[in-house]
Protein backbone atom coordinates (compact mmCIF):
# COMPACT_ATOMS: atom_id res chain seq x y z
CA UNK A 1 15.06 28.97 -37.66
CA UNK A 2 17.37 25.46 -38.59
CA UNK A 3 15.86 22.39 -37.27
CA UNK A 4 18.23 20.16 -35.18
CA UNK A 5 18.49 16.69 -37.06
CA UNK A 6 19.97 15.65 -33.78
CA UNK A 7 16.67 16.70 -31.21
CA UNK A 8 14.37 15.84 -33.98
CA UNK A 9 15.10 12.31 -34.84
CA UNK A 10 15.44 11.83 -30.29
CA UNK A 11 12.09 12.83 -30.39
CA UNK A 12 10.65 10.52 -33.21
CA UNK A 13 12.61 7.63 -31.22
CA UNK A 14 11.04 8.60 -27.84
CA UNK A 15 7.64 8.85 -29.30
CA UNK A 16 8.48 5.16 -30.87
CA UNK A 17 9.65 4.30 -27.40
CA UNK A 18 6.41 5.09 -26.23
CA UNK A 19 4.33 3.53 -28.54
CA UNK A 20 5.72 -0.09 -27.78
CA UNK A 21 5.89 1.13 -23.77
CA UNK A 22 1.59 1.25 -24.61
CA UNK A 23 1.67 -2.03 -26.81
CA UNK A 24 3.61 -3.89 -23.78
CA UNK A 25 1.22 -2.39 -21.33
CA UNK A 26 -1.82 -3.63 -22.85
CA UNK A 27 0.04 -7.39 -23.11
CA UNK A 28 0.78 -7.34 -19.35
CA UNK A 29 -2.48 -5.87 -18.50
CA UNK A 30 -4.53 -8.54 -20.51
CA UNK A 31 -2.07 -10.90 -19.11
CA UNK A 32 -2.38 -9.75 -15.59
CA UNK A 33 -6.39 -9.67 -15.46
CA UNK A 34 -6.55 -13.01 -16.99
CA UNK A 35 -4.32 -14.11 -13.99
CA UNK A 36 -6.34 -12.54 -11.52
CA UNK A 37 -9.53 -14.33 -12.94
CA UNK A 38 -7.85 -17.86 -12.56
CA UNK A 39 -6.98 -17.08 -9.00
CA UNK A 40 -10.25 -15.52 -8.03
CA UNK A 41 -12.00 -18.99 -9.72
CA UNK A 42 -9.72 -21.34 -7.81
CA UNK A 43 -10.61 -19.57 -4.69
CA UNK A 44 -14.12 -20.19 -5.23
CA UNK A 45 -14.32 -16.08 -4.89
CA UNK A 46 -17.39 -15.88 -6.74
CA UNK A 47 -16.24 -12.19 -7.53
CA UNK A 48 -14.88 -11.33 -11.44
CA UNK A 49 -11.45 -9.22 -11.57
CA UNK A 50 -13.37 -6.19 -12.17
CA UNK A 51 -15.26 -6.74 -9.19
CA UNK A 52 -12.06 -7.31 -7.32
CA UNK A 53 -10.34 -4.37 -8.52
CA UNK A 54 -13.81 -2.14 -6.86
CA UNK A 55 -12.96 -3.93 -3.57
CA UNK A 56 -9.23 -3.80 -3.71
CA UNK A 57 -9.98 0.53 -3.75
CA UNK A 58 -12.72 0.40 -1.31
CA UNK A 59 -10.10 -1.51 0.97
CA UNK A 60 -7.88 1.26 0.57
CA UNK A 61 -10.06 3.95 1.43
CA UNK A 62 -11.72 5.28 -1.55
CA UNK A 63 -15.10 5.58 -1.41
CA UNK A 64 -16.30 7.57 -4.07
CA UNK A 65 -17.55 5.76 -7.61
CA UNK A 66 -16.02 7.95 -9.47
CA UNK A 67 -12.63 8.46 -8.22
CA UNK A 68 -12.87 4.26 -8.44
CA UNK A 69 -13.73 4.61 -11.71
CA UNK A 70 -10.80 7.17 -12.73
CA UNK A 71 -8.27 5.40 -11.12
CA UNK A 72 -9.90 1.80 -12.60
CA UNK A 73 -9.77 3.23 -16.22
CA UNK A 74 -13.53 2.08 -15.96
CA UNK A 75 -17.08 3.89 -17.37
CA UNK A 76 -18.59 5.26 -14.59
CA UNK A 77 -21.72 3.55 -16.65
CA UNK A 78 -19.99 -0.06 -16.35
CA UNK A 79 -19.01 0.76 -12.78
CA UNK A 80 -22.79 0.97 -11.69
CA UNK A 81 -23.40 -2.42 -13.12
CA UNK A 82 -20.23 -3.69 -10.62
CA UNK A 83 -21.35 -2.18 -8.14
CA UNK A 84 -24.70 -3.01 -8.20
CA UNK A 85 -23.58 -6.94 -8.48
CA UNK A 86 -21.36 -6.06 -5.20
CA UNK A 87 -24.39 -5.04 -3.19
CA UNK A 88 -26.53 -7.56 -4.13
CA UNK A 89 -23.89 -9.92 -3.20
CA UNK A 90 -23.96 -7.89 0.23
CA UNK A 91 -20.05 -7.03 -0.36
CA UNK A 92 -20.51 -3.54 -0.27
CA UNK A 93 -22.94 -1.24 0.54
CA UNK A 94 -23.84 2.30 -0.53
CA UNK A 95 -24.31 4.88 1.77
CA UNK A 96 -25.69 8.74 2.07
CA UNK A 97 -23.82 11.80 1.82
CA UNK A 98 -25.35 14.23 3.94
CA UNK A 99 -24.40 17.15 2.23
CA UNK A 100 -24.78 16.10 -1.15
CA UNK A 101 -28.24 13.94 -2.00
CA UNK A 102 -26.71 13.12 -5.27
CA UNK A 103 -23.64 11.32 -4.16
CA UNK A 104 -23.47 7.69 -2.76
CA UNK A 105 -20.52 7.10 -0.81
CA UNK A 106 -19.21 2.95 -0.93
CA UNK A 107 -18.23 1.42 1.64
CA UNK A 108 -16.98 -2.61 2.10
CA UNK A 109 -19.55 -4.99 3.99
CA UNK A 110 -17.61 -6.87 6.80
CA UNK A 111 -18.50 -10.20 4.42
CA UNK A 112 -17.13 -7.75 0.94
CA UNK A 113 -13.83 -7.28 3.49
CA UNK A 114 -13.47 -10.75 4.68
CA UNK A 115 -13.31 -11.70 1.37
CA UNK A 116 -11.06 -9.56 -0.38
CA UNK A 117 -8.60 -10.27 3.20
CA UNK A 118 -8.69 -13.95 1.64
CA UNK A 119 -7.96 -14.21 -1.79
CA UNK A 120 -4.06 -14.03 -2.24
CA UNK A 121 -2.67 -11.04 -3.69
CA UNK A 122 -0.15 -12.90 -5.82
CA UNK A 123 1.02 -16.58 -5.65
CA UNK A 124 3.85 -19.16 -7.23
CA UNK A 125 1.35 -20.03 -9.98
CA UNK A 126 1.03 -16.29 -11.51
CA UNK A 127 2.27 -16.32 -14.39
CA UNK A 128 3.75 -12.75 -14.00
CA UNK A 129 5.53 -14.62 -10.84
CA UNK A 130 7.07 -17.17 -13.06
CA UNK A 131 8.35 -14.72 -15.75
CA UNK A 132 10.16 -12.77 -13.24
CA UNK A 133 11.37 -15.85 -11.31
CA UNK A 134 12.75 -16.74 -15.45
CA UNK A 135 14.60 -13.30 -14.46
CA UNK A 136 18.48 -12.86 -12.52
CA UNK A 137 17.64 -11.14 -9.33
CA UNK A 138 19.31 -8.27 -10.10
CA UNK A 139 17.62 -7.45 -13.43
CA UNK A 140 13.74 -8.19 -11.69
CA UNK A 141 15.00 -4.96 -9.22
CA UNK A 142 16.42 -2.78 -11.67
CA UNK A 143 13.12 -3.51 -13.42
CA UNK A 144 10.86 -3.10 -10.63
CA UNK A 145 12.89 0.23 -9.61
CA UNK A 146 12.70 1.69 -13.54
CA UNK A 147 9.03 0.99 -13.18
CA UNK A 148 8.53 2.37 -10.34
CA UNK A 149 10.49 5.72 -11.49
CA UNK A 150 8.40 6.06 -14.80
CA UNK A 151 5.07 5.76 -12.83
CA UNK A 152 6.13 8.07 -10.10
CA UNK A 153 6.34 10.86 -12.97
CA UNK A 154 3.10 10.03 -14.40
CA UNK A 155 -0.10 12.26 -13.75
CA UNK A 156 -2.59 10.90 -10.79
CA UNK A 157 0.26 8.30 -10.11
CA UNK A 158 -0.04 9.41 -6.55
CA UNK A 159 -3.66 7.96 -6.91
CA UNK A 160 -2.34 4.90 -8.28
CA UNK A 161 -0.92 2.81 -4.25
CA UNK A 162 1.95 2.52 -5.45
CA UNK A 163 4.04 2.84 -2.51
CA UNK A 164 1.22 1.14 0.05
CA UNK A 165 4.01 -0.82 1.91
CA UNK A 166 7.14 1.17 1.97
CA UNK A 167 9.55 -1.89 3.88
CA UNK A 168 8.21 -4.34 0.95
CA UNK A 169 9.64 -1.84 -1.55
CA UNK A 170 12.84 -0.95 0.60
CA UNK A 171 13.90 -5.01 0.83
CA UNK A 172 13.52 -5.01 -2.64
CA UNK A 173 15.67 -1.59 -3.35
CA UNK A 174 18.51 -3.94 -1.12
CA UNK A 175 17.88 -6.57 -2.50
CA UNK A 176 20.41 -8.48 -5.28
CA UNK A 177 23.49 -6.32 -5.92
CA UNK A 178 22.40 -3.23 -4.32
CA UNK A 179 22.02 -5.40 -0.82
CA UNK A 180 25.85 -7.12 -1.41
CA UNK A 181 27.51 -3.14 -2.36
CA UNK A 182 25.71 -1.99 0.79
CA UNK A 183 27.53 -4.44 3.01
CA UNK A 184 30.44 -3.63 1.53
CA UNK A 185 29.85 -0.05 2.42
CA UNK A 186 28.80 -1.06 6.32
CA UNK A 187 32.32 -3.06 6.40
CA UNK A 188 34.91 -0.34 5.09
CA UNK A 189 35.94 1.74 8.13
C-alpha cells in the first residue's frame, strides 16, 4: 500500500509541534512555580508552592491523596512528606474513612483555609502578568481561548478546574475584538 508523502511529513510536523508544545510547558511551569514561591515568601505564607498547590485542591473539594497527587503530577511518596508538613502546621488534617481503614480522607483546618483565602492568586508583579500585559489585548484572548481549547481535549482535563469561574472566562471570551464585533452585532437591526 503507497505511503502519502503528504499525511506523512503532517504527522512528523505535528509530532515536532508537540515536542516544543512540552519544551514550552516545562519553561512556563518552572517559571510559574518560581513565581508562586516569591509570592508565597512575601506574604510571609510560611507554606512552599508544593504545599500550596495540596491546599489550592483541598479548597476545591478533593480530598483524597491520591487523586491530589494525579492531578499534582506528584509521587504519592513525596505527597506524604507535604502532607505530613501541612498537619503539623495544623493546615490540614486527616480524617477516617469509615468504610475503608486504609484510606485517609484530607480535609483543610479553618487556619490551612484562612490562609490559602489570603495569599493572592495572581498579582501585577507576576511575571506571567507582565508578559501578557507585553501582549495586544486581542492576542492575550486568542491565546488564553487556544489554550483553553487544547486542554479541554486533553485526558483528566475535566480534573484539571479549568473552568472554576465561568463569568471570569466569559468577560474574557468578550473581551478585545470579540467584545467591539459583538456590539456591532447588538446595534444592526
Amino acid at each position: 500500500m503507497p505511503i502519502d508523502c503528504k499525511q506523512a511529513s503532517a504527522s512528523a510536523e505535528t509530532v515536532a509541534m508537540a515536542d516544543k508544545i512540552r519544551s514550552m510547558c516545562s519553561v512556563i511551569t518552572k517559571i510559574a512555580r518560581a513565581d508562586l514561591q516569591t509570592r508565597l515568601e512575601n506574604h510571609d505564607s510560611g507554606i512552599s508552592a508544593i504545599e500550596h498547590g495540596v491546599l489550592r485542591h483541598l479548597s476545591r473539594g478533593v480530598a483524597s491523596m491520591a487523586e491530589i497527587s494525579r492531578l499534582m503530577g506528584v509521587a504519592p511518596s513525596t505527597l506524604v512528606y507535604v502532607v505530613d508538613g501541612l498537619v503539623k502546621k495544623k493546615l490540614v488534617k486527616r480524617g477516617k474513612d469509615p468504610n475503608d481503614r486504609r484510606r485517609e480522607p484530607l480535609a483543610l483546618e479553618k487556619k490551612g483555609a484562612a490562609l490559602f483565602a489570603r495569599i493572592p492568586k495572581m498579582d501585577a508583579s507576576s511575571v506571567l502578568v507582565k508578559r501578557l500585559e507585553a501582549m495586544k489585548e486581542s492576542r492575550r484572548c486568542e491565546f488564553l481561548s487556544l489554550l483553553n481549547e487544547f486542554s479541554q481535549g486533553l485526558p483528566g482535563s475535566e480534573k484539571l478546574y479549568l473552568r472554576p469561574d465561568t463569568e471570569a472566562r466569559d468577560e474574557l471570551a468578550l473581551s478585545g475584538s470579540e467584545r467591539a464585533s459583538s456590539t456591532v452585532k447588538a446595534r444592526k437591526p
